[in-house]
Protein backbone atom coordinates (compact mmCIF):
# COMPACT_ATOMS: atom_id res chain seq x y z
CA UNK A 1 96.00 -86.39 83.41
CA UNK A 2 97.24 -89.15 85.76
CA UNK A 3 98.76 -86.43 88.71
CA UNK A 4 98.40 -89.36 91.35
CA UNK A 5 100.94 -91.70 88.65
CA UNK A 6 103.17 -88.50 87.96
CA UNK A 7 103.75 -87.76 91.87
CA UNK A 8 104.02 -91.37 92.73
CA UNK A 9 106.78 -91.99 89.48
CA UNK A 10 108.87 -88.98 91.01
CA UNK A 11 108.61 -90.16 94.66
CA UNK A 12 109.97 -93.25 93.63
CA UNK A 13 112.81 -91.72 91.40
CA UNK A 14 113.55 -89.41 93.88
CA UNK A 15 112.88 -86.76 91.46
CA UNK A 16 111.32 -83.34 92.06
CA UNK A 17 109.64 -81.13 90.20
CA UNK A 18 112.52 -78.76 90.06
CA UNK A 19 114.47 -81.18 88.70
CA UNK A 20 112.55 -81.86 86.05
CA UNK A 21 111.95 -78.12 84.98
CA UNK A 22 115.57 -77.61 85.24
CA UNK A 23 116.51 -80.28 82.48
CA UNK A 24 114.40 -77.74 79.90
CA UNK A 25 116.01 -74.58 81.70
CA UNK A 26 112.42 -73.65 83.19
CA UNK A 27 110.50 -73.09 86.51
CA UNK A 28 108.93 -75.71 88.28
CA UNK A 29 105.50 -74.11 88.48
CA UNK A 30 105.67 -75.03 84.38
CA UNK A 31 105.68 -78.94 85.91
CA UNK A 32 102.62 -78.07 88.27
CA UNK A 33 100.59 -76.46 85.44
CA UNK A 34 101.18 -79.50 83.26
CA UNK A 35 100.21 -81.87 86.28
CA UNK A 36 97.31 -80.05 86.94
CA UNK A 37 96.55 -80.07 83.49
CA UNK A 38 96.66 -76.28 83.31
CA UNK A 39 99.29 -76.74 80.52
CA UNK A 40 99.90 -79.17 77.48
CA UNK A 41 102.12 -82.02 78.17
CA UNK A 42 104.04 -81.58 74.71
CA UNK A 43 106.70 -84.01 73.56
CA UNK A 44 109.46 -82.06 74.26
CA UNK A 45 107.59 -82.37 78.21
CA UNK A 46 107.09 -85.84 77.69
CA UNK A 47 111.01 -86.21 76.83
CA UNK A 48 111.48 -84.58 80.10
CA UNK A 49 109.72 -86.18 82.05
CA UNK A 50 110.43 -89.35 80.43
CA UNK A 51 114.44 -89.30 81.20
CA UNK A 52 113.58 -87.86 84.84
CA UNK A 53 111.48 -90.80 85.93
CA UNK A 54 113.53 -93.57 83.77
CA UNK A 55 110.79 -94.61 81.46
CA UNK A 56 109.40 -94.27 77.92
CA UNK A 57 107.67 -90.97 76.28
CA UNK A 58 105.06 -92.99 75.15
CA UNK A 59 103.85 -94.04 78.65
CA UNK A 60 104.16 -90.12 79.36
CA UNK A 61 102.21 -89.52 76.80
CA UNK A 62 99.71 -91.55 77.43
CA UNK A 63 99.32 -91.16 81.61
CA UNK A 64 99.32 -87.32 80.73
CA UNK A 65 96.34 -88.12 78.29
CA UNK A 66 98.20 -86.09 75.70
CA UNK A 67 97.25 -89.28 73.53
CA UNK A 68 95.72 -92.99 73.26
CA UNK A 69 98.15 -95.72 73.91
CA UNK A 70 97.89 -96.72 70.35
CA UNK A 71 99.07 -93.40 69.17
CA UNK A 72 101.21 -92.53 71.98
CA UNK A 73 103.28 -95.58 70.86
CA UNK A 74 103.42 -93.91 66.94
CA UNK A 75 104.23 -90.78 68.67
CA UNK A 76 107.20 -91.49 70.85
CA UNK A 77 109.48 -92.84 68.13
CA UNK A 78 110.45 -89.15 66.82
CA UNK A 79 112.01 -88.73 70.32
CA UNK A 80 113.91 -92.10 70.10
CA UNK A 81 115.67 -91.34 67.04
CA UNK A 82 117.30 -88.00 68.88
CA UNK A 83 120.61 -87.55 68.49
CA UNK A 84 120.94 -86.02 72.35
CA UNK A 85 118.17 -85.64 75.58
CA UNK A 86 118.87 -83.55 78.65
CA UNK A 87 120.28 -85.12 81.37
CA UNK A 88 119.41 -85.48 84.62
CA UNK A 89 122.30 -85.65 87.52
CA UNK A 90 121.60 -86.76 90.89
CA UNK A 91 122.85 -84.93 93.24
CA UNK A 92 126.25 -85.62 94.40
CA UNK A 93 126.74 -87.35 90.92
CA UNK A 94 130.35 -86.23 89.83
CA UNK A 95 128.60 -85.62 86.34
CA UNK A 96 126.28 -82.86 88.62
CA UNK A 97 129.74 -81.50 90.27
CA UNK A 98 131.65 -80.90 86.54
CA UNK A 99 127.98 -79.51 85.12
CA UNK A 100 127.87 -76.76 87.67
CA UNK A 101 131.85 -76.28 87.83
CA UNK A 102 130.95 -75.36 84.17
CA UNK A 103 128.11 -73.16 84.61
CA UNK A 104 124.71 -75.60 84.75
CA UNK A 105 123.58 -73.68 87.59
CA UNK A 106 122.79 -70.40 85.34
CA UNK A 107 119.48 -70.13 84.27
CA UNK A 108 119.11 -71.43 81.16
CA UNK A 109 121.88 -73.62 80.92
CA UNK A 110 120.97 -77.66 80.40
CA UNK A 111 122.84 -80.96 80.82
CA UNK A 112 122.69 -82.86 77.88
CA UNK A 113 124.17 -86.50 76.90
CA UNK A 114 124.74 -87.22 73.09
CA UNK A 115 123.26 -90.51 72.21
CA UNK A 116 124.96 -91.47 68.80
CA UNK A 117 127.59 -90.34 66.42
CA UNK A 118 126.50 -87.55 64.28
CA UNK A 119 129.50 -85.17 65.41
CA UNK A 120 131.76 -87.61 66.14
CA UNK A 121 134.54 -86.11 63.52
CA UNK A 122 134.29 -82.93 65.45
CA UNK A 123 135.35 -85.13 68.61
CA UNK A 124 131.63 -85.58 69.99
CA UNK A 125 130.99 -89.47 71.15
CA UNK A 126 127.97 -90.93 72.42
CA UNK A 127 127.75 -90.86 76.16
CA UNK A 128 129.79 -87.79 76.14
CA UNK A 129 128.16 -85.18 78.39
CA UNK A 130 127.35 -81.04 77.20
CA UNK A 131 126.22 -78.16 78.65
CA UNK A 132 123.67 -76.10 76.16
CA UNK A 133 122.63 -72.47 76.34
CA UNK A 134 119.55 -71.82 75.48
CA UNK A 135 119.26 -68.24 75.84
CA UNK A 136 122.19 -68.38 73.21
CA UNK A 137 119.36 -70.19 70.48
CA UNK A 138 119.17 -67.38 68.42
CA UNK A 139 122.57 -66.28 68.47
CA UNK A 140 124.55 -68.73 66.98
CA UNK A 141 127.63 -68.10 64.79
CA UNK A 142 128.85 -69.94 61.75
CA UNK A 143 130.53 -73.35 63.21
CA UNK A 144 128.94 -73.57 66.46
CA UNK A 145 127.87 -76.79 67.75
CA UNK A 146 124.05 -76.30 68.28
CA UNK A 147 121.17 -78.19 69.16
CA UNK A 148 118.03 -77.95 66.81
CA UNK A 149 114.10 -79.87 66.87
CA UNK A 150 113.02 -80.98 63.37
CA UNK A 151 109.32 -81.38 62.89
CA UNK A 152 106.99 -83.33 61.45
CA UNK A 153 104.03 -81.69 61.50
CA UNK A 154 102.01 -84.63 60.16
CA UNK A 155 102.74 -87.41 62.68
CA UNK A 156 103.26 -84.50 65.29
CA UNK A 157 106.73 -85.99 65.86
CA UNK A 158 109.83 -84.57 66.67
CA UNK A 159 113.41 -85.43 66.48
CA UNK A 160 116.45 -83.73 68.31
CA UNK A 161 119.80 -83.23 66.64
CA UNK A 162 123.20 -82.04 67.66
CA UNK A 163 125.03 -80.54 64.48
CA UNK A 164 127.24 -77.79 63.51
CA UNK A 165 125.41 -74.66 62.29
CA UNK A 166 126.46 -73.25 58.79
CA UNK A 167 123.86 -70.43 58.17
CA UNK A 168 121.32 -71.54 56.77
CA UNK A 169 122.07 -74.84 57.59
CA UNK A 170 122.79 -77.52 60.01
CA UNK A 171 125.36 -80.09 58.86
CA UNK A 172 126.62 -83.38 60.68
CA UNK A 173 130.39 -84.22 61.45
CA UNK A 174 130.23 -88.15 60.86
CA UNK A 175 130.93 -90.65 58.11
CA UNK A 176 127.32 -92.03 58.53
CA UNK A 177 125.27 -91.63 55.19
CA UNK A 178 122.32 -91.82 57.46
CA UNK A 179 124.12 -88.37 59.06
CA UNK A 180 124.59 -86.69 55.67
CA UNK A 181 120.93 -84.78 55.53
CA UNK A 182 121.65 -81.04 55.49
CA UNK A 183 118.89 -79.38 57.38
CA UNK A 184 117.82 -75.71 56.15
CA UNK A 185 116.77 -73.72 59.53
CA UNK A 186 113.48 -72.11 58.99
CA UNK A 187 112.10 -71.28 62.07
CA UNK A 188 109.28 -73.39 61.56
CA UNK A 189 109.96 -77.05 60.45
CA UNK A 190 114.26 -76.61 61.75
CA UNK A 191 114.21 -74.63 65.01
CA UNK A 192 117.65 -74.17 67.21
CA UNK A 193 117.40 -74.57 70.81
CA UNK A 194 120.76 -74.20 72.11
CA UNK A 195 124.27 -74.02 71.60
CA UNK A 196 126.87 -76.20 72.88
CA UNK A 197 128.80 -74.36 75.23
CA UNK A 198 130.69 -77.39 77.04
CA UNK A 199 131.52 -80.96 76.55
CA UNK A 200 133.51 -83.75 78.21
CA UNK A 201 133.91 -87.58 78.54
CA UNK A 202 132.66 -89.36 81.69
């Protein structure tokens, strides 16, 4: 683990270690463990703390020592291909000021940007902005927006999706045959994270 890289990435984002808990909906001594190496630096981390300090999981990945550049570079894709990433507001950001007029400042609510179009018939663009409960994970209803990890537990890869639940499955709301996958949530391989609880258009 690269701490001295890590501290000097966030002093020169301007990022703390708060911040970067907050975008998963944790506490920040989470972000000391994994800088101290007392903790994992998983991908879902890496994502994290990729999008806090503006560069690539793969270069997370591999300053962490969580893997070898070579395969830190097969592992990052997985993260790439995500349909949405938490977001991180600066303060005084008028995206921050609608997030916590909405609730972001309850535990376990996270600011989220979509990245493509996989619910864009249910009026969900990229570069809209959401607010996702994840205390809520494991009580979604029938039709709620939600957003789920698939795994690959060969490549150790993960991708993130934003689609509407239909117990047991997730299904997209786009006209994208690339979208059309139905994904079966098993706890295992298709686990929810959060459900959509806001959204709007910056």
């Amino acid at each position: 683990m690269d701490d001295k890289w890590f501290r000097a990435q966030q002093k020169k984002a301007g990022i703390t270690a708060d911040q970067i808990a907050a975008t998963l909906g944790r506490d920040r001594s989470v972000v000391s463990k994994i800088l101290h190496g007392h903790q994992r630096m998983t991908l879902e981390w890496a994502q994290a703390f990729a999008d806090a300090l503006g560069t690539d999981v793969a270069t997370i990945l591999e300053k962490a020592g969580a893997a070898r550049p070579a395969t830190a570079r097969q592992l990052a894709p997985g993260f790439a291909e995500s349909d949405a990433a938490p977001f991180l507001a600066r303060e005084g950001d008028p995206t921050a000021q609608i997030a916590h007029a909405l609730g972001a400042s309850r535990p376990g609510i996270d600011l989220w940007q979509i990245r493509n179009r996989a619910m864009a018939l249910g009026g969900l663009l990229a570069g809209d902005m959401m607010l996702v409960d994840t205390h809520a994970s494991e009580r979604c209803a029938p039709g709620d927006t939600v957003i789920a990890q698939v795994y690959n537990h060969a490549t150790a890869s993960a991708i993130t999706l934003i689609r509407r639940y239909e117990p047991p499955v997730l299904v997209a709301a786009s006209c994208d045959p690339a979208d059309q996958r139905v994904h079966i949530v098993d706890g295992a391989n298709v686990v929810i994270r959060g459900k959509v609880i806001a959204s709007w258009r910056v």
